[in-house]
N, C-alpha and C. Protein backbone atom coordinates (compact mmCIF):
# COMPACT_ATOMS: atom_id res chain seq x y z
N UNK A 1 0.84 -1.20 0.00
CA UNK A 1 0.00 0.00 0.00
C UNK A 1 0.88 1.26 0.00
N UNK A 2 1.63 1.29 0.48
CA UNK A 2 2.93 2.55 0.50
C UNK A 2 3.60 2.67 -0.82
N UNK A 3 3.34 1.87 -2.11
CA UNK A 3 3.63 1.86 -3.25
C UNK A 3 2.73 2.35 -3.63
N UNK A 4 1.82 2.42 -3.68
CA UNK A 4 0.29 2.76 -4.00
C UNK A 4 0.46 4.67 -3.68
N UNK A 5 0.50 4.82 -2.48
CA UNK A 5 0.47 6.52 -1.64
C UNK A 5 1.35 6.77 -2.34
N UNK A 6 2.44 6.34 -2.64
CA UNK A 6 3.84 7.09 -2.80
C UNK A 6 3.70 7.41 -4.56
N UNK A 7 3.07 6.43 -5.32
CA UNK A 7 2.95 6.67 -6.45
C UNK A 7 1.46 7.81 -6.88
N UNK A 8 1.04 7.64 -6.07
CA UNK A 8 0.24 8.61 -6.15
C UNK A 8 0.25 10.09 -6.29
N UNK A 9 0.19 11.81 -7.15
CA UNK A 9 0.77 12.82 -7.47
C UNK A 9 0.41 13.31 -5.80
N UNK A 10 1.53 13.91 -5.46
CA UNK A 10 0.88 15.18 -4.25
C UNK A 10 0.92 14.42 -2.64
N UNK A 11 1.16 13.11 -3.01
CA UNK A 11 0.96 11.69 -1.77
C UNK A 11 2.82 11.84 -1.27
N UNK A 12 3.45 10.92 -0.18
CA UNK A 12 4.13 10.99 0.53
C UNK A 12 5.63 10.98 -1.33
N UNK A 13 4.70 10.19 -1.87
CA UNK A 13 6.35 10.18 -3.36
C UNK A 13 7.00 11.20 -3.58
N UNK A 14 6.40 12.20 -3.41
CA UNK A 14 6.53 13.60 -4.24
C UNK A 14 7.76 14.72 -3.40
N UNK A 15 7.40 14.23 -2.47
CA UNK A 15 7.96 15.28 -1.01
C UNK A 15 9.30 13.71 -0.90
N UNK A 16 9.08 12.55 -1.14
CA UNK A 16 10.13 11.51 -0.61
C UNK A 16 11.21 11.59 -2.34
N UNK A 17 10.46 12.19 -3.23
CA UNK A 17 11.46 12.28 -5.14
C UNK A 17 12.04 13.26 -4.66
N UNK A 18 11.48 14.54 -4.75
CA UNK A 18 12.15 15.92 -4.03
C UNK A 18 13.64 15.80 -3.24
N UNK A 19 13.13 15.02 -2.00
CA UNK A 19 14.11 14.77 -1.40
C UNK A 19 15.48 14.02 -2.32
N UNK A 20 14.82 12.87 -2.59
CA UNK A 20 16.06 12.36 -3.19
C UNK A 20 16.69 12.63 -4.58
N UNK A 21 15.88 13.41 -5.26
CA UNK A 21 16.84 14.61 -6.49
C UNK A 21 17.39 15.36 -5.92
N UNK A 22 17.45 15.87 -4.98
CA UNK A 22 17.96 17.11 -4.54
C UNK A 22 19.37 16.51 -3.59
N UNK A 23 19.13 15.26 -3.24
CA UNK A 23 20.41 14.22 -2.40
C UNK A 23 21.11 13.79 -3.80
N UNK A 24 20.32 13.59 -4.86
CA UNK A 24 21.18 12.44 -5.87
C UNK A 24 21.74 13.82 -6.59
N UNK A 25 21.69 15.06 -6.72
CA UNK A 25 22.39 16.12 -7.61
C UNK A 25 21.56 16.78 -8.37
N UNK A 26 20.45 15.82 -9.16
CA UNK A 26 19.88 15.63 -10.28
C UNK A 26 19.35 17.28 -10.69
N UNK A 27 19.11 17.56 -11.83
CA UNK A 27 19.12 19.28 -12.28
C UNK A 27 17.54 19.51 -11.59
N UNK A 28 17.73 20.14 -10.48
CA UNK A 28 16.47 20.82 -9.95
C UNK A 28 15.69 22.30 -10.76
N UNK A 29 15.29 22.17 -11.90
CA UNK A 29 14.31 23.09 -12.22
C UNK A 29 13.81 24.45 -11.87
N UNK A 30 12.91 23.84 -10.31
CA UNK A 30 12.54 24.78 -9.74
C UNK A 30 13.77 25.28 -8.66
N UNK A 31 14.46 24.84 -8.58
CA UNK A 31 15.83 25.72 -7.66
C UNK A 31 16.58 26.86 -8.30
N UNK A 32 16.46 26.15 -9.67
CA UNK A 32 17.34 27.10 -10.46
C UNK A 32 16.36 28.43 -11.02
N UNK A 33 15.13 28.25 -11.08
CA UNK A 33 14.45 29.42 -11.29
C UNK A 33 14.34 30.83 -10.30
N UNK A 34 14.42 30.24 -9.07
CA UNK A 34 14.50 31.53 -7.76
C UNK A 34 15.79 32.25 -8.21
N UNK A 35 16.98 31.86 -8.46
CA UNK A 35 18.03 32.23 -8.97
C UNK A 35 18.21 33.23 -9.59
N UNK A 36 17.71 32.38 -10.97
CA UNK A 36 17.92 33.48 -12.36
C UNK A 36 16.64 34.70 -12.24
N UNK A 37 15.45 34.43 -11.65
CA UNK A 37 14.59 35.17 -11.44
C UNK A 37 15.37 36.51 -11.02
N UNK A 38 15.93 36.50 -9.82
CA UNK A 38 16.78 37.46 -8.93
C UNK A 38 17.71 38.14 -9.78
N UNK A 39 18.47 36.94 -10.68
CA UNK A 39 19.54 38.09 -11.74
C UNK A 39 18.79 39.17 -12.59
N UNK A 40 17.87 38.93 -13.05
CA UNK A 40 17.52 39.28 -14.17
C UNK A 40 17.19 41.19 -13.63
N UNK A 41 16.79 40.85 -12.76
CA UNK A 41 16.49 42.77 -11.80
C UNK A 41 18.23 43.24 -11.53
N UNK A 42 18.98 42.72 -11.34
CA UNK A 42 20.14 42.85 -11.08
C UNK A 42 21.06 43.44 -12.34
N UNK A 43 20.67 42.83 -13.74
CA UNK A 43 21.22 42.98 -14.76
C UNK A 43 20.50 43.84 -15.71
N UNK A 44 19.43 44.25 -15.44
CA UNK A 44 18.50 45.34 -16.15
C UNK A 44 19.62 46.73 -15.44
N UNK A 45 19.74 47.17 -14.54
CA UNK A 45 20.19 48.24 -14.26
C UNK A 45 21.81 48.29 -14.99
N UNK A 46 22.55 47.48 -15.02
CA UNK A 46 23.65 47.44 -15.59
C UNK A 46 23.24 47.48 -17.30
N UNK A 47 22.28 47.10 -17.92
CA UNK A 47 22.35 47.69 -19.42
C UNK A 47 21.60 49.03 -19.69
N UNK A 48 20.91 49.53 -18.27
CA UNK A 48 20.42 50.95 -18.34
C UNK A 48 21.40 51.48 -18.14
């Protein structure tokens, strides 16, 4: 049954994948967006 929850979207898998992409390296997406979000205000004033 814990195969079942875990495969399930939004169920304990999701928060237990998370975890382990973020342990195994794997290219986090949403990590890298807070990031570049932040440069982008940073680098507008330098081509004004």
């Amino acid at each position: 049954m814990r195969v079942v929850g875990a495969a399930q979207p939004g169920g304990p898998g999701s928060t237990a994948a998370s975890a382990v992409g973020d342990t195994a390296g794997l290219p986090s997406p949403v990590r890298h967006r807070p990031p570049a979000i932040a440069r982008p205000p940073i680098a507008e004033p330098r081509s004004v």
